[in-house]
N, C-alpha and C. Protein backbone atom coordinates (compact mmCIF):
# COMPACT_ATOMS: atom_id res chain seq x y z
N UNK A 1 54.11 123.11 95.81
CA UNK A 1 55.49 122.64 95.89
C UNK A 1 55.43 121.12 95.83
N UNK A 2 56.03 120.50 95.49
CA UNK A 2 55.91 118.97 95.41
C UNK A 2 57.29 118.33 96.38
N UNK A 3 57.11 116.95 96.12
CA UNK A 3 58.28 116.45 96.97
C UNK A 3 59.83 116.76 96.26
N UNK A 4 59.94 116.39 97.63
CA UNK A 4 62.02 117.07 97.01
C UNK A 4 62.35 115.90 96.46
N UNK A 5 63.20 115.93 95.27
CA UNK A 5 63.31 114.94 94.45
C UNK A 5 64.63 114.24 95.18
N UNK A 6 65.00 113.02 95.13
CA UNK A 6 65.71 112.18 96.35
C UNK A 6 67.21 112.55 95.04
N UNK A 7 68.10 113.06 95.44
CA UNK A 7 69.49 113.24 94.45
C UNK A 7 70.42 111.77 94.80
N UNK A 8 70.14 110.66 95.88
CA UNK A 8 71.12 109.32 95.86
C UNK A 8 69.80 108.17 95.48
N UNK A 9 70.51 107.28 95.20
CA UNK A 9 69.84 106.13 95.01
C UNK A 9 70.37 104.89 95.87
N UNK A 10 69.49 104.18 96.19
CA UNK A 10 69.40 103.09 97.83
C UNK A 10 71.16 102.49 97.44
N UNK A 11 71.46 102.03 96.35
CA UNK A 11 72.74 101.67 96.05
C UNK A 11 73.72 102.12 96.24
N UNK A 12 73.63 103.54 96.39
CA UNK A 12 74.94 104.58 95.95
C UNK A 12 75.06 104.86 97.99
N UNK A 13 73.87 104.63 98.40
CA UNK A 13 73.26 104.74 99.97
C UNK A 13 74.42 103.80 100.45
N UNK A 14 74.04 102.50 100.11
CA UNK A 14 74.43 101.37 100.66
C UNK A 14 76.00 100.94 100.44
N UNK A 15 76.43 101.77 99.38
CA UNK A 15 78.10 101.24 99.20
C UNK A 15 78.63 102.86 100.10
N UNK A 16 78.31 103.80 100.31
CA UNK A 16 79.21 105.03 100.97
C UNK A 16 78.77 104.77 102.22
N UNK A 17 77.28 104.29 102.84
CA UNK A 17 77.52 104.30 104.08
C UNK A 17 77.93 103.18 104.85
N UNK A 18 78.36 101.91 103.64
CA UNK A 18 78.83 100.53 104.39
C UNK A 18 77.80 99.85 104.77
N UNK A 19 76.98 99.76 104.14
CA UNK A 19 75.39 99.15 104.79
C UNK A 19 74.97 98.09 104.51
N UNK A 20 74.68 97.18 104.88
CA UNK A 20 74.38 95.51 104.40
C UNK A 20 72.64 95.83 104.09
N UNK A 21 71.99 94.54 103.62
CA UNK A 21 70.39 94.85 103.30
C UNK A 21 69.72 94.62 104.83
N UNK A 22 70.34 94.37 105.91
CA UNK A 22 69.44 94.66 107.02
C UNK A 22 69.07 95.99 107.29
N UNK A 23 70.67 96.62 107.09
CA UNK A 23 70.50 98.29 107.92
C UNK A 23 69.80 98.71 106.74
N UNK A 24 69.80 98.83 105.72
CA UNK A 24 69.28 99.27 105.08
C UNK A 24 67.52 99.25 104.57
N UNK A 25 67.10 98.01 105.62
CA UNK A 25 65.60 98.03 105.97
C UNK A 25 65.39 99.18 106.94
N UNK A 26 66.34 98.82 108.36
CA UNK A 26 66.42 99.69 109.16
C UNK A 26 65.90 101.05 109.39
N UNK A 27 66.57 101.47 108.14
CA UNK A 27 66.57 102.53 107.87
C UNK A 27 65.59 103.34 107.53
N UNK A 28 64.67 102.42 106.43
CA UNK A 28 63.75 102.66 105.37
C UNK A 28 62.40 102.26 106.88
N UNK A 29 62.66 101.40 107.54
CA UNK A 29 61.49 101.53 108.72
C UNK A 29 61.51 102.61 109.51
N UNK A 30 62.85 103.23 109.89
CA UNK A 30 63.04 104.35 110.47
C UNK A 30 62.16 106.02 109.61
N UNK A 31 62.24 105.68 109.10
CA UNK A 31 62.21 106.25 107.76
C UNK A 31 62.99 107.65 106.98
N UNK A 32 64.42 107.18 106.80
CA UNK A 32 65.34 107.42 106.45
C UNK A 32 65.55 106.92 105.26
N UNK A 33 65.70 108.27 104.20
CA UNK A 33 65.91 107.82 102.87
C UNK A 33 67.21 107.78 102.48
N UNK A 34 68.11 107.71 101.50
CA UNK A 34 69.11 107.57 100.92
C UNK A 34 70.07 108.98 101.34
N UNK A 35 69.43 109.79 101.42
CA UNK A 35 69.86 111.33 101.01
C UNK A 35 69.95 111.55 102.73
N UNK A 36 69.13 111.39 103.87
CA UNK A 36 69.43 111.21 104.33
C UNK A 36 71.07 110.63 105.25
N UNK A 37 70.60 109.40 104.59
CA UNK A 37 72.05 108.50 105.03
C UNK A 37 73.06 109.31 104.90
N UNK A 38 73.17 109.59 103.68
CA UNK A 38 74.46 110.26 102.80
C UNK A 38 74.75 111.51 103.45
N UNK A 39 73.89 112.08 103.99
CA UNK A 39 74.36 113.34 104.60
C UNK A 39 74.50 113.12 105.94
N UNK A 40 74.57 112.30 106.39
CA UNK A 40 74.37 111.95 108.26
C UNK A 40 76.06 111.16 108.26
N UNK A 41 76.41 111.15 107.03
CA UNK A 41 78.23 110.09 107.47
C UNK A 41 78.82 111.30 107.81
N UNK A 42 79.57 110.98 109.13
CA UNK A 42 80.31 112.28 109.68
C UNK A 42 81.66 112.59 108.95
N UNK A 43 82.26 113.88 108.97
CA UNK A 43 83.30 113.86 107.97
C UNK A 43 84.23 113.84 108.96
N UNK A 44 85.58 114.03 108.82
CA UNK A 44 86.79 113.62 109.63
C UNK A 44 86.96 114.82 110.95
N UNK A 45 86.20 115.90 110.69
CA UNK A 45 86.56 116.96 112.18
C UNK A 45 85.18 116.33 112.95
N UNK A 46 84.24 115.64 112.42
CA UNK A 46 82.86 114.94 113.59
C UNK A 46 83.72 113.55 114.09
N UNK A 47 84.44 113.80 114.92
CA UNK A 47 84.68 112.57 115.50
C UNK A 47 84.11 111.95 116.42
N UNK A 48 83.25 112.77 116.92
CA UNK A 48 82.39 112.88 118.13
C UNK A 48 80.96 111.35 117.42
N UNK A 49 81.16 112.27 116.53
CA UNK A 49 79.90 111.62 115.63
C UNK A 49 79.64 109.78 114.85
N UNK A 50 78.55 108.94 115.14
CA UNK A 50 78.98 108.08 115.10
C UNK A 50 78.80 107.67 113.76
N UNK A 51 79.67 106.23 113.14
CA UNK A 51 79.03 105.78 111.59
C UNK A 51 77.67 106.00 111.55
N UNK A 52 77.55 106.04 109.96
CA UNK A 52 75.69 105.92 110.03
C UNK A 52 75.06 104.42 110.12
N UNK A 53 76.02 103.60 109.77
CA UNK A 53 75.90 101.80 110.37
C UNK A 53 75.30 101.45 111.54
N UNK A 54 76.40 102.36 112.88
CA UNK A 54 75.88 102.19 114.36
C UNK A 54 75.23 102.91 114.70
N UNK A 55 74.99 104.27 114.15
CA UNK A 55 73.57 105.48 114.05
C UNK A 55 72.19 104.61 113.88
N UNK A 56 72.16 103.86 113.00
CA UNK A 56 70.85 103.29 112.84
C UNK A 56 70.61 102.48 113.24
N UNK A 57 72.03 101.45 113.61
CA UNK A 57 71.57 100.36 114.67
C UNK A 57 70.89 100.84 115.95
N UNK A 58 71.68 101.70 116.71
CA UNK A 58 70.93 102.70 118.15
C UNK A 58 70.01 102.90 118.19
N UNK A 59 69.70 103.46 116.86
CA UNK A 59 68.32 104.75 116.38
C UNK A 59 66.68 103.33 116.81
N UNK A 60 67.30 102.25 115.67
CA UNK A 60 66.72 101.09 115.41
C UNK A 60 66.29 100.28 116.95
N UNK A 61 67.31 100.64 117.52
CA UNK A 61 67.18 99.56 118.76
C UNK A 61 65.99 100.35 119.62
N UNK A 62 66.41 101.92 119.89
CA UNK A 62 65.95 103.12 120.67
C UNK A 62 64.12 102.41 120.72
N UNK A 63 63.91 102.78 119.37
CA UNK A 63 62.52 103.12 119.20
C UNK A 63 61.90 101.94 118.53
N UNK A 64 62.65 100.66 118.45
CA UNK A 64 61.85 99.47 118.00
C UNK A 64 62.17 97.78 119.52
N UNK A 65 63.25 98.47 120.24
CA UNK A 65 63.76 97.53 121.18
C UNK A 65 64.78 96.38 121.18
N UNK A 66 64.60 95.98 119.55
CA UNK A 66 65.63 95.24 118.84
C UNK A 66 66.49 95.45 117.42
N UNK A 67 67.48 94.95 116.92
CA UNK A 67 68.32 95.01 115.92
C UNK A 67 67.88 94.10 115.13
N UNK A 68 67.57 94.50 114.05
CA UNK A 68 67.17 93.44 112.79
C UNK A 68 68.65 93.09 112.64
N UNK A 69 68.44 91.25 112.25
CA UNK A 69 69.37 89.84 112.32
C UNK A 69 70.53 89.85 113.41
N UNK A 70 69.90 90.19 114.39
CA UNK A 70 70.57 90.27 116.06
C UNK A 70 69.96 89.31 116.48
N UNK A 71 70.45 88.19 116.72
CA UNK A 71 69.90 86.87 117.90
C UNK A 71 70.14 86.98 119.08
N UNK A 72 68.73 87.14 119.47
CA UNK A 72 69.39 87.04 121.25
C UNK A 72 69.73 85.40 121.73
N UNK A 73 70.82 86.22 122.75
CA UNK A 73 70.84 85.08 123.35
C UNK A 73 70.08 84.25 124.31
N UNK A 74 69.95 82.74 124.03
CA UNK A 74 69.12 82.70 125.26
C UNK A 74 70.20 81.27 125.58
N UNK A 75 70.30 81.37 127.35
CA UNK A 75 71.51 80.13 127.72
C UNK A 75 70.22 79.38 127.75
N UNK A 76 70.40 78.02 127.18
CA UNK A 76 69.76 76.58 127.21
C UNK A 76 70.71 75.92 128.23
N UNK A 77 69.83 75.35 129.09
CA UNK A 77 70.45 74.96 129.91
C UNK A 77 70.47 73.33 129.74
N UNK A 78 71.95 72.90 129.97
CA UNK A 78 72.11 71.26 129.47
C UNK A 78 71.14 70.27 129.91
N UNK A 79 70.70 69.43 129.27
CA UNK A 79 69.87 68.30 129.17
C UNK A 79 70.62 67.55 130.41
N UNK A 80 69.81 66.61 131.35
CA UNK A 80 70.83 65.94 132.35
C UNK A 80 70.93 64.53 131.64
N UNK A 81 72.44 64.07 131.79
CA UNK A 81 72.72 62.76 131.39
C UNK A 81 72.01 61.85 131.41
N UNK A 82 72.33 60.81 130.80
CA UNK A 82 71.49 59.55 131.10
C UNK A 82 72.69 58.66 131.88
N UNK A 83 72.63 56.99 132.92
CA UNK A 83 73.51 56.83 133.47
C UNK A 83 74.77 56.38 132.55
N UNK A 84 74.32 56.15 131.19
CA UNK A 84 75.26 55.50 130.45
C UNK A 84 76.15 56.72 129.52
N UNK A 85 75.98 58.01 130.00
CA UNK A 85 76.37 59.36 129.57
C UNK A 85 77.51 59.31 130.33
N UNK A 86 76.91 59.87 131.55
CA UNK A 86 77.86 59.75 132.95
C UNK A 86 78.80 58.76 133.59
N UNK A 87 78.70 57.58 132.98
CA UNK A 87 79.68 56.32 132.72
C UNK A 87 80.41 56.63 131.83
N UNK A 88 80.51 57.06 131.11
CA UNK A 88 81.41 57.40 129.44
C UNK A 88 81.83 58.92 129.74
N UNK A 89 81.52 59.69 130.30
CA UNK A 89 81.61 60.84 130.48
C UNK A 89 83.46 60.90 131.94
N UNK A 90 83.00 59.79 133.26
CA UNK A 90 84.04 59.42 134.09
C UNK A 90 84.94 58.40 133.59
N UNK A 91 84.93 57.37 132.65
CA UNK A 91 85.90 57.12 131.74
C UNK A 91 86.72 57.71 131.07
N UNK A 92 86.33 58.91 130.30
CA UNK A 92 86.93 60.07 129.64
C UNK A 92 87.65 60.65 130.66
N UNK A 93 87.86 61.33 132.00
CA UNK A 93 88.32 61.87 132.72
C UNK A 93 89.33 61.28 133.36
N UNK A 94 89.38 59.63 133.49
CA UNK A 94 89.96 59.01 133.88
C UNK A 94 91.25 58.41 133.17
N UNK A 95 90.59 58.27 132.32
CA UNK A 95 91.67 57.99 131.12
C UNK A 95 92.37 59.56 130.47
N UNK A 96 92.15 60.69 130.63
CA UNK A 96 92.92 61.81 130.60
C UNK A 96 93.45 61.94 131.85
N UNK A 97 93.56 61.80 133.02
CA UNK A 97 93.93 61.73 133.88
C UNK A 97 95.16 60.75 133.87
N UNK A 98 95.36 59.56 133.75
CA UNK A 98 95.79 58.71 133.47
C UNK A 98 97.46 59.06 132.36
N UNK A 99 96.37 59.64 131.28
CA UNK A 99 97.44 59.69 130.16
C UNK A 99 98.35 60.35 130.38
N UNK A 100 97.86 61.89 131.24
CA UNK A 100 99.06 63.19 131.61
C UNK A 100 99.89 62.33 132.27
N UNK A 101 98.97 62.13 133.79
CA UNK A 101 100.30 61.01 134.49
C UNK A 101 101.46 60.43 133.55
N UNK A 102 101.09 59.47 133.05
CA UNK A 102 101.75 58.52 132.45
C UNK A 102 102.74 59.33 131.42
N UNK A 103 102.66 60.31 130.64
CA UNK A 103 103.86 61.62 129.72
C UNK A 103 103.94 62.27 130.82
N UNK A 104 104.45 62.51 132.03
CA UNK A 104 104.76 63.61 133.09
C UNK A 104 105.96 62.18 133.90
N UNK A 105 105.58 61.17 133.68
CA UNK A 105 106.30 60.27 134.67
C UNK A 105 107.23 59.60 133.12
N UNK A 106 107.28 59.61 131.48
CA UNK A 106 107.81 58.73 130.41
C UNK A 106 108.22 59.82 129.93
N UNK A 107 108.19 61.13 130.08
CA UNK A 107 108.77 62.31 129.53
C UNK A 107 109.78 62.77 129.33
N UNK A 108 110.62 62.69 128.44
CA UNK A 108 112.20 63.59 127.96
C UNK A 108 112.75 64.70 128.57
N UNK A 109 111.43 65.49 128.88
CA UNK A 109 111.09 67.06 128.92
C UNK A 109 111.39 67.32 130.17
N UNK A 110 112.58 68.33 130.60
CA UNK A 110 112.54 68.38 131.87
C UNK A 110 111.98 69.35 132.75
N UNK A 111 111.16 70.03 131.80
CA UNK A 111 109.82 71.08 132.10
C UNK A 111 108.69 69.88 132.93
N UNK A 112 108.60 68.76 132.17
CA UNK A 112 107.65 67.96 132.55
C UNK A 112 107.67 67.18 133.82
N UNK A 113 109.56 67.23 133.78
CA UNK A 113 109.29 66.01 135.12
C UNK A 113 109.90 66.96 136.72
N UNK A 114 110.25 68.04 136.15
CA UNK A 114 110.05 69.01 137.39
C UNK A 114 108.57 69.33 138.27
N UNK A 115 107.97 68.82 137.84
CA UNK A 115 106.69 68.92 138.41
C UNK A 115 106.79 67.73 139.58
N UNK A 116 107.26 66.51 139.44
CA UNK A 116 107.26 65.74 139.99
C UNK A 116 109.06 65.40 141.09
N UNK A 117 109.67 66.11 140.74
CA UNK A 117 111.08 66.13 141.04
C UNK A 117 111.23 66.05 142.40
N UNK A 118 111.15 65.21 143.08
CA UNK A 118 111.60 65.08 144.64
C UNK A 118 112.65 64.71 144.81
N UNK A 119 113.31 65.61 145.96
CA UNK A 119 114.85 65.45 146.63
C UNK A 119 115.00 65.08 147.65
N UNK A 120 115.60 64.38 147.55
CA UNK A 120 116.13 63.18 148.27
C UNK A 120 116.80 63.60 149.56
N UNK A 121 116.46 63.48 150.52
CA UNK A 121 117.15 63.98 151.90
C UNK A 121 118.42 63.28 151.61
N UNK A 122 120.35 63.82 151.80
CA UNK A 122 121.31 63.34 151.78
C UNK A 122 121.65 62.81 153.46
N UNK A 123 122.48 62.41 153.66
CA UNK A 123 123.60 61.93 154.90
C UNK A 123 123.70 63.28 155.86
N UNK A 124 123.19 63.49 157.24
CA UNK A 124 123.26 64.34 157.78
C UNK A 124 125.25 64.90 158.25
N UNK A 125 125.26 65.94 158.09
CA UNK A 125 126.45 66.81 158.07
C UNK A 125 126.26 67.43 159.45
N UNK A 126 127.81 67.86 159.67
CA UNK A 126 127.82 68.51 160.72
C UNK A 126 128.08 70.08 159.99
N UNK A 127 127.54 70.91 161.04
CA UNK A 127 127.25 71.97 160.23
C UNK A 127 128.63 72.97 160.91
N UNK A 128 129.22 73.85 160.23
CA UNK A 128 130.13 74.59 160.73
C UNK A 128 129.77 75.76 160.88
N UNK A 129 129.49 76.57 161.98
CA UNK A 129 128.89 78.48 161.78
C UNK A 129 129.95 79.15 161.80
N UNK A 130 131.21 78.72 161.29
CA UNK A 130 131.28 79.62 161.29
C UNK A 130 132.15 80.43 159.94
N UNK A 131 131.53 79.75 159.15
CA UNK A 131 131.15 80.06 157.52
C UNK A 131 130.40 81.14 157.44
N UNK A 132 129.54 80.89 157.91
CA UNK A 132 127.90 82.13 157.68
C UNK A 132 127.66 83.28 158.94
N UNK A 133 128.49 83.48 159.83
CA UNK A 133 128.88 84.28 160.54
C UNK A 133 129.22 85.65 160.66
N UNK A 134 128.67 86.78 160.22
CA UNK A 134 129.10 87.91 160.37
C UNK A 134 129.42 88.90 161.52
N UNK A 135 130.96 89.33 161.04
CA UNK A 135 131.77 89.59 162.57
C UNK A 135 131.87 91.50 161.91
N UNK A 136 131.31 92.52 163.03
CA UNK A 136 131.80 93.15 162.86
C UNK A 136 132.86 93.97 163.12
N UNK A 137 133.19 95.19 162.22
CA UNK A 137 134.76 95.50 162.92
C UNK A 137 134.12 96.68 163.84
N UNK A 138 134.97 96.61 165.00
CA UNK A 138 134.51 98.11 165.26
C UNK A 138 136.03 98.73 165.66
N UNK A 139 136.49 98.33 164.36
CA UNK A 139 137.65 99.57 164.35
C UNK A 139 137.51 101.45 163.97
N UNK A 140 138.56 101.99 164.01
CA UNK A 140 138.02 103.68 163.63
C UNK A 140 137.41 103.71 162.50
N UNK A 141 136.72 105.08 162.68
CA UNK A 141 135.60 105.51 161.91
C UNK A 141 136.37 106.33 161.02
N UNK A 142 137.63 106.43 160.58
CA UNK A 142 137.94 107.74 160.13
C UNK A 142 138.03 107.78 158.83
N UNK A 143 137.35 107.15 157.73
CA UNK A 143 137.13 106.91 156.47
C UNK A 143 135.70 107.27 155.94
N UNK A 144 134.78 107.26 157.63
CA UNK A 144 133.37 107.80 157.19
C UNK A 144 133.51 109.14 157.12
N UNK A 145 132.88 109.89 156.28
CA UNK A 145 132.94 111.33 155.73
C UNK A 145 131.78 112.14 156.97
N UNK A 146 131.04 111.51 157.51
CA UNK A 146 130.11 112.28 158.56
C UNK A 146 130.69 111.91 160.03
């Protein structure tokens, strides 16, 4: 018996299963041929089932640890200033500091200067209670239904 003759070609692979030339190393390291691929794209009742894109990314990651043209990240941690950084660095802050002030206090906007809006204590009043006073009646009840 000889080998089964492959019925897709890496092209016909790479445009139905959406595959860029990484996954498509991926794949071929995995060792997953074309015919493969093509039969592993789930049809619309496998919903369960994932692309063959993120199939081989998994597959790829599973049993090799990483994703071909996946950069890891690595945090670099900032270089420390020099003093003439950190001089130019509290200038900058100061002078933004500065500037808001200065459009919060020259501002049109009365979104802007409500922030700053202080009221003014007026002329003390004598107060009358008996404005705000609630008097009740305790006349008959005979309108309540209970």
């Amino acid at each position: 018996m000889g080998k089964k003759r492959q019925r897709f070609t890496w092209p016909e692979a790479k445009r139905r299963c959406r595959l860029n030339q990484l996954e498509i190393q991926m794949a071929k390291r995995l060792g997953f041929g074309p015919d493969a691929l093509i039969h592993a794209i789930p049809s619309p009742k496998q919903k369960w089932k994932l692309p063959v894109k993120y199939w081989v990314h998994e597959l790829h990651e599973k049993k090799f640890g990483h994703v071909l043209g996946r950069k890891e990240f690595v945090d670099v941690p900032p270089r420390p200033l020099t003093p003439e950084e950190e001089a130019e660095e509290v200038r900058r802050l100061e002078e933004e500091i500065y500037r808001e002030d200065y459009l919060d206090r020259n501002s049109d906007d009365p979104k802007r200067k409500s922030k700053e809006a202080v009221c003014e204590p007026g002329p003390p009043t004598a107060v009358d209670d008996s404005d705000w006073l609630i008097t009740l009646d305790t006349g008959d009840d005979s309108d309540v239904p209970f």
